[in-house]
N, C-alpha and C. Protein backbone atom coordinates (compact mmCIF):
# COMPACT_ATOMS: atom_id res chain seq x y z
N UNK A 1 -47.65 400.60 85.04
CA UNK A 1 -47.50 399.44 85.90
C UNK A 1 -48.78 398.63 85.88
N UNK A 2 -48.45 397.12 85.75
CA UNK A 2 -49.39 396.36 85.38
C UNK A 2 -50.53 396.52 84.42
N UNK A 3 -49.92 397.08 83.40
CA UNK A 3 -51.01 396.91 82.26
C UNK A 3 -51.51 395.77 81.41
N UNK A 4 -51.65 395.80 80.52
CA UNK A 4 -52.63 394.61 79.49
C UNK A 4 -51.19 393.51 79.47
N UNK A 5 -50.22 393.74 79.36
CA UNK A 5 -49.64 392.85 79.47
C UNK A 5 -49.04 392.16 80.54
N UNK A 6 -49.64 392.27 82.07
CA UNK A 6 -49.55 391.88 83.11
C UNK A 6 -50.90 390.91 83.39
N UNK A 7 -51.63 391.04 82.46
CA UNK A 7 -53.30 390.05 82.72
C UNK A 7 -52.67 388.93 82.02
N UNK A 8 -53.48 387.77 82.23
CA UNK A 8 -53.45 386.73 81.43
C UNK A 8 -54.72 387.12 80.76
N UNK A 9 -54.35 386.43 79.94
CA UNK A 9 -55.54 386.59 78.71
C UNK A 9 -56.91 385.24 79.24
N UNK A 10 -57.59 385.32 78.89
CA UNK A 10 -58.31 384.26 79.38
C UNK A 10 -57.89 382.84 79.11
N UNK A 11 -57.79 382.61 77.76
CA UNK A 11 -56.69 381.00 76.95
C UNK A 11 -55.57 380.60 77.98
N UNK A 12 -54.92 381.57 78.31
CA UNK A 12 -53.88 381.83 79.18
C UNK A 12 -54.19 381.34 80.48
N UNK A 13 -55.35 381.70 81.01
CA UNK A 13 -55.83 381.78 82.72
C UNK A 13 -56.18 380.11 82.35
N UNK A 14 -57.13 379.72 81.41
CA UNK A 14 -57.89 378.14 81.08
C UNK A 14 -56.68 377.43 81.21
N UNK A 15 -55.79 377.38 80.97
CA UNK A 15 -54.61 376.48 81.02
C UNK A 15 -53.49 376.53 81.86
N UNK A 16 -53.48 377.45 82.56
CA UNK A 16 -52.45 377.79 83.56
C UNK A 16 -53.32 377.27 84.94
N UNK A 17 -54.70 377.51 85.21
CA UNK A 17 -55.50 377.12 86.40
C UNK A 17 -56.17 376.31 85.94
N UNK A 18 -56.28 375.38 87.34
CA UNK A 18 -56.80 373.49 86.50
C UNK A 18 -57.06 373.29 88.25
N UNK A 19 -58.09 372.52 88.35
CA UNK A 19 -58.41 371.78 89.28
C UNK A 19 -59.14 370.10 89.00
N UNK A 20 -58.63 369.08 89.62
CA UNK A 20 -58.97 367.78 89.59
C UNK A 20 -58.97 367.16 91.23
N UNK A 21 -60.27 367.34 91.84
CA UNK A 21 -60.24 366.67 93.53
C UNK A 21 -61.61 366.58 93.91
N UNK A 22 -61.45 365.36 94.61
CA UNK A 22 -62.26 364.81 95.12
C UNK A 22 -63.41 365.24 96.20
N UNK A 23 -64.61 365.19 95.89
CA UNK A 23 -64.98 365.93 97.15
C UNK A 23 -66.77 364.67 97.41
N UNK A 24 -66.01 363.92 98.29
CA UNK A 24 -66.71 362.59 98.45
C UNK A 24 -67.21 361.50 97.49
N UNK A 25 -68.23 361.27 97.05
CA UNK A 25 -68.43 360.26 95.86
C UNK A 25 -68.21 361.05 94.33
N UNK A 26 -67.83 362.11 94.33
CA UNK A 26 -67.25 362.58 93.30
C UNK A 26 -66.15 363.54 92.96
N UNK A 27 -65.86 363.69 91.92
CA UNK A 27 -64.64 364.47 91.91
C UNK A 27 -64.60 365.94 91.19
N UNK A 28 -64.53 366.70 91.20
CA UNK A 28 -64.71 367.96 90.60
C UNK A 28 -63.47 368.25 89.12
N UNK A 29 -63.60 368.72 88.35
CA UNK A 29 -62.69 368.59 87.44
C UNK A 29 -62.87 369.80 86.52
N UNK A 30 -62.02 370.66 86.53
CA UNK A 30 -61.82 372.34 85.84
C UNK A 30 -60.33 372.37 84.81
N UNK A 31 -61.07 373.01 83.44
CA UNK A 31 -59.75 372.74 82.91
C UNK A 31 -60.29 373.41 81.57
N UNK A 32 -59.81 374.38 80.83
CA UNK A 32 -60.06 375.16 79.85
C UNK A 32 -61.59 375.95 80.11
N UNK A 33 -61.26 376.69 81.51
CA UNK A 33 -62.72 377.54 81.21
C UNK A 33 -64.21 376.28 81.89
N UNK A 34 -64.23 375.21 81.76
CA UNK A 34 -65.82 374.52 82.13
C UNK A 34 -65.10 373.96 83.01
N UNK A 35 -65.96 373.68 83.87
CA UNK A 35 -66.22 372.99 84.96
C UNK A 35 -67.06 371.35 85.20
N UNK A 36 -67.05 370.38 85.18
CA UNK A 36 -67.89 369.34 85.24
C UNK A 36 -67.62 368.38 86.74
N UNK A 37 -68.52 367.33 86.98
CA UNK A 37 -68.11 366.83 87.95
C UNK A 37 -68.63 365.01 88.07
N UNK A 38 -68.15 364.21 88.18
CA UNK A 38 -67.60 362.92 88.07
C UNK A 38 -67.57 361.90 89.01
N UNK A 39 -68.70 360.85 89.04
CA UNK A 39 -68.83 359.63 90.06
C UNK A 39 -67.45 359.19 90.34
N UNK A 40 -67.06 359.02 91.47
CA UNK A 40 -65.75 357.92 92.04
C UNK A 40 -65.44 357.01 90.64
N UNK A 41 -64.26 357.40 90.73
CA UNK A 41 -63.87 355.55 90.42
C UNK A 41 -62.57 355.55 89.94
N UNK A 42 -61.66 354.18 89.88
CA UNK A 42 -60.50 353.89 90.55
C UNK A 42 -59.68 354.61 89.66
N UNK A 43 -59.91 355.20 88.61
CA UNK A 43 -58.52 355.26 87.61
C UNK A 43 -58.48 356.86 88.14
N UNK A 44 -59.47 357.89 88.06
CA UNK A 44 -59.49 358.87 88.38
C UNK A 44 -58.78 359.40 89.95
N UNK A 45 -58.61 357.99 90.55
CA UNK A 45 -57.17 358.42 91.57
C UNK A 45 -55.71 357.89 91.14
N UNK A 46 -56.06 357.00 90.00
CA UNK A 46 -54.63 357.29 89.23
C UNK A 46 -54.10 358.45 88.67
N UNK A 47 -55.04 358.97 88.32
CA UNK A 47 -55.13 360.18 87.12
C UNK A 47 -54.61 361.61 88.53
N UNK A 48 -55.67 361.20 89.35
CA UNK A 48 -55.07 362.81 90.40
C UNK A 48 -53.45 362.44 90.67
N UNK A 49 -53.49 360.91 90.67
CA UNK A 49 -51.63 361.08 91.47
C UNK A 49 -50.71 361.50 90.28
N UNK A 50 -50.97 361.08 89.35
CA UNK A 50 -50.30 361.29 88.15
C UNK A 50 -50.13 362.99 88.16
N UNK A 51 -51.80 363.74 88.15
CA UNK A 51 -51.39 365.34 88.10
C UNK A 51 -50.67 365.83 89.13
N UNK A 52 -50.64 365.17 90.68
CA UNK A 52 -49.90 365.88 91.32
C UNK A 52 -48.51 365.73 91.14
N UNK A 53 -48.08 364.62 90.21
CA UNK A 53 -46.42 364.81 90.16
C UNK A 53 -46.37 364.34 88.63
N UNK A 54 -46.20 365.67 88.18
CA UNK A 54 -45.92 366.35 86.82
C UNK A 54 -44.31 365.51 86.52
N UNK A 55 -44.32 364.83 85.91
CA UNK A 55 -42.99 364.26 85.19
C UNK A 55 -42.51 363.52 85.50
N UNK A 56 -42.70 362.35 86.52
CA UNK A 56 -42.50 361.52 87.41
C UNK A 56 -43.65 360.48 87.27
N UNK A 57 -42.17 359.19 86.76
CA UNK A 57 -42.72 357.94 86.39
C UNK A 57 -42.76 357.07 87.32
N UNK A 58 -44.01 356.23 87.59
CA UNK A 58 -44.60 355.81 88.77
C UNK A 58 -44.87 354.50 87.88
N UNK A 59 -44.05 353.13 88.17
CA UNK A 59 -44.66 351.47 87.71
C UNK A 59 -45.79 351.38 88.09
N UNK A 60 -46.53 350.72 87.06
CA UNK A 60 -48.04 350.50 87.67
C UNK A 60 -48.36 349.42 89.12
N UNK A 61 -47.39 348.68 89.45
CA UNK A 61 -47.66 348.30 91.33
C UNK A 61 -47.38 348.97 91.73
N UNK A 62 -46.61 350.28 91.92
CA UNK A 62 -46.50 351.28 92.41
C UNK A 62 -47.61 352.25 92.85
N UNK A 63 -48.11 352.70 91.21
CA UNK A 63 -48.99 353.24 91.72
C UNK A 63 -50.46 352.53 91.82
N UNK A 64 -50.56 351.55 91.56
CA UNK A 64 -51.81 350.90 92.37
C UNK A 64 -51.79 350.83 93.76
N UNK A 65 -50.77 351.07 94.33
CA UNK A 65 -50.21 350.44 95.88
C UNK A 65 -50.72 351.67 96.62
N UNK A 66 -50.45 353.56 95.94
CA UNK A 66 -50.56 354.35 96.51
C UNK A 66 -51.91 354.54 96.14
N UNK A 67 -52.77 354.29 95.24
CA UNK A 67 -53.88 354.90 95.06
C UNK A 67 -54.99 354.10 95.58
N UNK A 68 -54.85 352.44 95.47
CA UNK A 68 -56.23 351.79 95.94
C UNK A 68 -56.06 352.03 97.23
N UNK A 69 -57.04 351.16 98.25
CA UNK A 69 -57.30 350.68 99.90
C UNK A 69 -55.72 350.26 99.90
N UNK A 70 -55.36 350.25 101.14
CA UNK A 70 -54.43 349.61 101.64
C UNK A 70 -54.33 348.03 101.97
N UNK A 71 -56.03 347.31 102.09
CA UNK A 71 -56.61 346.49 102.25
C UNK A 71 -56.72 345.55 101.56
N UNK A 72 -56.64 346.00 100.28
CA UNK A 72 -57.38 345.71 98.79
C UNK A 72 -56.60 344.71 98.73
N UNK A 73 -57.67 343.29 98.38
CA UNK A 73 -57.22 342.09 97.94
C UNK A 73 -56.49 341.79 96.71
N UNK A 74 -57.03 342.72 95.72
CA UNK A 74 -56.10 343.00 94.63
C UNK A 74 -54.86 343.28 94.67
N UNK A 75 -54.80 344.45 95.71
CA UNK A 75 -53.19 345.13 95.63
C UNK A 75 -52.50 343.84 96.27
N UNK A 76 -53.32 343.21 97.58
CA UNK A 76 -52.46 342.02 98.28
C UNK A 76 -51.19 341.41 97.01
N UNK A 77 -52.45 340.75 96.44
CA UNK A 77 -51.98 339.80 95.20
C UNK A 77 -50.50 340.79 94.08
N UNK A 78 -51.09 341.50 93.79
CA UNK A 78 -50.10 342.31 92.62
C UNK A 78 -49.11 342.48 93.30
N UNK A 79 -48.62 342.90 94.49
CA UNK A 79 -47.53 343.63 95.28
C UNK A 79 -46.47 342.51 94.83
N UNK A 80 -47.01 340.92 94.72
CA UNK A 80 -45.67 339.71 94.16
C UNK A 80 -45.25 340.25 93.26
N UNK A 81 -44.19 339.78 93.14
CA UNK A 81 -42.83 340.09 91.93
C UNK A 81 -43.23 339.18 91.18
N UNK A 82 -42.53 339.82 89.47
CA UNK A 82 -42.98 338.97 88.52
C UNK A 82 -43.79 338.86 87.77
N UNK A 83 -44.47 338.08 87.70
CA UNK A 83 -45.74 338.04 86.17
C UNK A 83 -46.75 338.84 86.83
N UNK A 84 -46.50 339.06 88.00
CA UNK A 84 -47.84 340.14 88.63
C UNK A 84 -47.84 341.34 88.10
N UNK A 85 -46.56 341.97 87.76
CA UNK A 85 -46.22 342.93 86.93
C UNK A 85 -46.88 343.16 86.20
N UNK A 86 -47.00 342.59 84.83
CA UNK A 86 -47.35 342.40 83.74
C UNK A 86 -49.39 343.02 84.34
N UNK A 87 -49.92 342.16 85.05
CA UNK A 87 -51.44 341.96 85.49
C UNK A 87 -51.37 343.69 86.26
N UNK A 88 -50.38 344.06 86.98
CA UNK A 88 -50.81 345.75 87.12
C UNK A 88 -50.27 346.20 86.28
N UNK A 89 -49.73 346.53 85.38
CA UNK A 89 -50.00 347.35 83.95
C UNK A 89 -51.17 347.40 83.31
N UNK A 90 -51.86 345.65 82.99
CA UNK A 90 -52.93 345.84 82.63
C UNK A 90 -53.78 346.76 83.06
N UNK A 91 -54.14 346.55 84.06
CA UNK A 91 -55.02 347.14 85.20
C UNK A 91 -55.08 348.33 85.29
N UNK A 92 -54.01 348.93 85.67
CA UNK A 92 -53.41 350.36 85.41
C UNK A 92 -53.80 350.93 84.16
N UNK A 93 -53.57 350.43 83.34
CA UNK A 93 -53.64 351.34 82.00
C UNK A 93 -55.12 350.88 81.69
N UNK A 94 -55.81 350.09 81.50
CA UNK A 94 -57.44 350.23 81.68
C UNK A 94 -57.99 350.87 82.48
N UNK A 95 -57.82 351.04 83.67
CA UNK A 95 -58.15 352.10 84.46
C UNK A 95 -58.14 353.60 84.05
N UNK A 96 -56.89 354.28 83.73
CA UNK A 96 -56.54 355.39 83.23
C UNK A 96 -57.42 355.84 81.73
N UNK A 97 -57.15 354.51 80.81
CA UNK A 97 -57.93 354.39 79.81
C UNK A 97 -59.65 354.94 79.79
N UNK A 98 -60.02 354.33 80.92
CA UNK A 98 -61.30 354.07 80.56
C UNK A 98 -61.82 355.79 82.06
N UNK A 99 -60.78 355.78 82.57
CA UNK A 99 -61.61 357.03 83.24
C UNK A 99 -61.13 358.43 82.29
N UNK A 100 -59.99 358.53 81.49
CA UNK A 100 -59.97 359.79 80.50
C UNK A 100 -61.08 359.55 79.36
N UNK A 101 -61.40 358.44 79.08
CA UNK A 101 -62.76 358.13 78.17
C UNK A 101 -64.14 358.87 78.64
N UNK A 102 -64.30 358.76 79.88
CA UNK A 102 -65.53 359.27 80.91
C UNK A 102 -65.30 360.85 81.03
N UNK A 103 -63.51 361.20 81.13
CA UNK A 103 -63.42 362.06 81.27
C UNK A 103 -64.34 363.23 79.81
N UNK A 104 -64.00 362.50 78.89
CA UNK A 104 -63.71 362.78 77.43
C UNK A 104 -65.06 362.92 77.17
N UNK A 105 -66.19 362.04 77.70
CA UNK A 105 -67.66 362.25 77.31
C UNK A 105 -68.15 363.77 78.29
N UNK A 106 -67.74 364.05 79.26
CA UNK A 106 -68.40 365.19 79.54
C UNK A 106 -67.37 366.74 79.32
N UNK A 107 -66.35 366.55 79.46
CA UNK A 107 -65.80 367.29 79.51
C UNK A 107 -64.02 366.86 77.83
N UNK A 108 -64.33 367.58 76.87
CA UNK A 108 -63.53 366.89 75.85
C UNK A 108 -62.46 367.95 76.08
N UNK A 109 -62.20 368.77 76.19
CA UNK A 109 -61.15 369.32 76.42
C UNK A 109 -60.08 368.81 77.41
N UNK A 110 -60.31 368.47 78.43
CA UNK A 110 -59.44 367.91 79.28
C UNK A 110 -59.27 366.50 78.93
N UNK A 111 -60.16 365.84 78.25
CA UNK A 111 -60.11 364.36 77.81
C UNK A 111 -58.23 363.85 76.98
N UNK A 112 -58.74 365.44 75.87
CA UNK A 112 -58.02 365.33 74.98
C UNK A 112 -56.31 365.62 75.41
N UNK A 113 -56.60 366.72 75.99
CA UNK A 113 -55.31 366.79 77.00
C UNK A 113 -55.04 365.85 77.86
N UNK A 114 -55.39 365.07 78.42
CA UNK A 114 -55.27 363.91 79.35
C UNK A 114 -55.11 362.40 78.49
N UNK A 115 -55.16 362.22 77.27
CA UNK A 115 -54.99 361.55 76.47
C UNK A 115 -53.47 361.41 75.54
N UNK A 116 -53.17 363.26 75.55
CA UNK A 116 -52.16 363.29 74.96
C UNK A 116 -50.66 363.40 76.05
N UNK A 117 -50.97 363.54 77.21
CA UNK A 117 -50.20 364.03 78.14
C UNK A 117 -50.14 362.96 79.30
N UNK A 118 -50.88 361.79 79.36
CA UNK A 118 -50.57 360.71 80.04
C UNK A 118 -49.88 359.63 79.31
N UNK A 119 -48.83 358.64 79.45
CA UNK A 119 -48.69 357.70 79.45
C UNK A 119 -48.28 356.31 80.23
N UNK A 120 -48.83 355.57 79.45
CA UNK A 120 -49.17 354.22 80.50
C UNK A 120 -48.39 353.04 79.79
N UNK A 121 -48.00 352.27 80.72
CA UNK A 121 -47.38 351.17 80.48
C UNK A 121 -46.92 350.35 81.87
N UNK A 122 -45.98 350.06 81.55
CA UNK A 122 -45.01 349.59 82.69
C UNK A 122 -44.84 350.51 83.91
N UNK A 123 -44.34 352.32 83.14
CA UNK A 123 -44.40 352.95 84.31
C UNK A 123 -45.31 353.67 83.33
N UNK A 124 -45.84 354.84 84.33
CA UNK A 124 -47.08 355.41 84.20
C UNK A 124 -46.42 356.72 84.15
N UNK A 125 -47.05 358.24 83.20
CA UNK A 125 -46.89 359.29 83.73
C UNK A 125 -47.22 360.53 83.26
N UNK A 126 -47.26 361.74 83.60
CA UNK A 126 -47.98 362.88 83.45
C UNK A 126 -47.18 364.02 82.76
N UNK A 127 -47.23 364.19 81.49
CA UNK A 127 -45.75 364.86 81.30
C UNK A 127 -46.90 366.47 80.33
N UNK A 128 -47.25 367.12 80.89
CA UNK A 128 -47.96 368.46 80.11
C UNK A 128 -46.87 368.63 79.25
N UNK A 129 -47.18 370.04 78.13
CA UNK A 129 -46.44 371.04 77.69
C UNK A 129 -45.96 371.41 78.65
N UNK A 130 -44.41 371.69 78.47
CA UNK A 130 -43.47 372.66 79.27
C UNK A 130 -43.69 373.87 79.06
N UNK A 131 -44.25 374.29 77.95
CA UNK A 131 -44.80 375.98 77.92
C UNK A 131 -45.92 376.45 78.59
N UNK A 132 -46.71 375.43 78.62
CA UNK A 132 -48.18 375.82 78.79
C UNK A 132 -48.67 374.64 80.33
N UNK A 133 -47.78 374.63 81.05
CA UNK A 133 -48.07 373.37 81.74
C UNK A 133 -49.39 373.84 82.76
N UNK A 134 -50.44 373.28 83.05
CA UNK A 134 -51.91 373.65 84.13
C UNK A 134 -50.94 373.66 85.49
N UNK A 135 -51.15 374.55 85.88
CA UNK A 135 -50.98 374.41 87.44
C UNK A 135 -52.54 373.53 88.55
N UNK A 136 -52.04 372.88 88.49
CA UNK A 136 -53.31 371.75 88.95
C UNK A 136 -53.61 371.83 90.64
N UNK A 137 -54.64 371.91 90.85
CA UNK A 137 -55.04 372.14 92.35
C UNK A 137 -55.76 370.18 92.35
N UNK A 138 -55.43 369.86 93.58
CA UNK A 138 -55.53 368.46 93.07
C UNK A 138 -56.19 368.15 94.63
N UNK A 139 -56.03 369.05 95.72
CA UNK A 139 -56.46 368.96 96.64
C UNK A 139 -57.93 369.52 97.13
């Protein structure tokens, strides 16, 4: 009972346990074994909403709406219908873009996974391997 084949192997443990959360002006981020940690900034709360809902496509006014200020003069503007659309996609997907890039300079393992496993457009979304999916602590 519970022998060698009841452990995860370590490869196993790196990809099954994942953490991405915030803990004041930065964010902590665990994912194949290293650990690194990461100034604020806006795409990287795209990126946590995205990990907390694994397979679930979110339009980019959508999720600009849940992730910036509530305040935000930006979101004011984008929330219009229409060609505003178009201006949060941009936004959205530069954002995402450019914080898995940051991600990618300190930490390339998760970069690369977060590169291959996000997509952006119109709607946005987080789709892992179904075999190997991170159980993500995001809180």
């Amino acid at each position: 009972m519970g022998g060698p084949e009841a452990q995860p192997t370590r490869a196993e443990s790196a990809h099954s346990s994942a953490a991405f959360y915030r803990e004041g002006e930065y964010w902590t981020l665990a994912f194949a074994g290293t650990v690194c940690r990461l100034r604020d900034a806006k795409g990287l709360h795209c990126v946590a909403h995205l990990l907390r809902h694994p397979g679930e496509k979110f339009g980019a006014v959508e999720l600009l709406a849940v992730t910036d200020a509530p305040r935000s003069f930006e979101i004011e503007n984008i929330q219009a219908p229409s060609a505003n659309a178009e201006d949060a996609r941009v936004l959205v997907t530069k954002r995402i873009r450019a914080a898995v890039k940051k991600i990618q300079a300190f930490h390339p393992s998760l970069g690369h996974h977060l590169s291959t496993c996000i997509k952006t457009g119109g709607h946005c979304v987080y789709v892992p391997d179904p075999e190997r999916p991170p159980a993500w602590t995001t809180e």
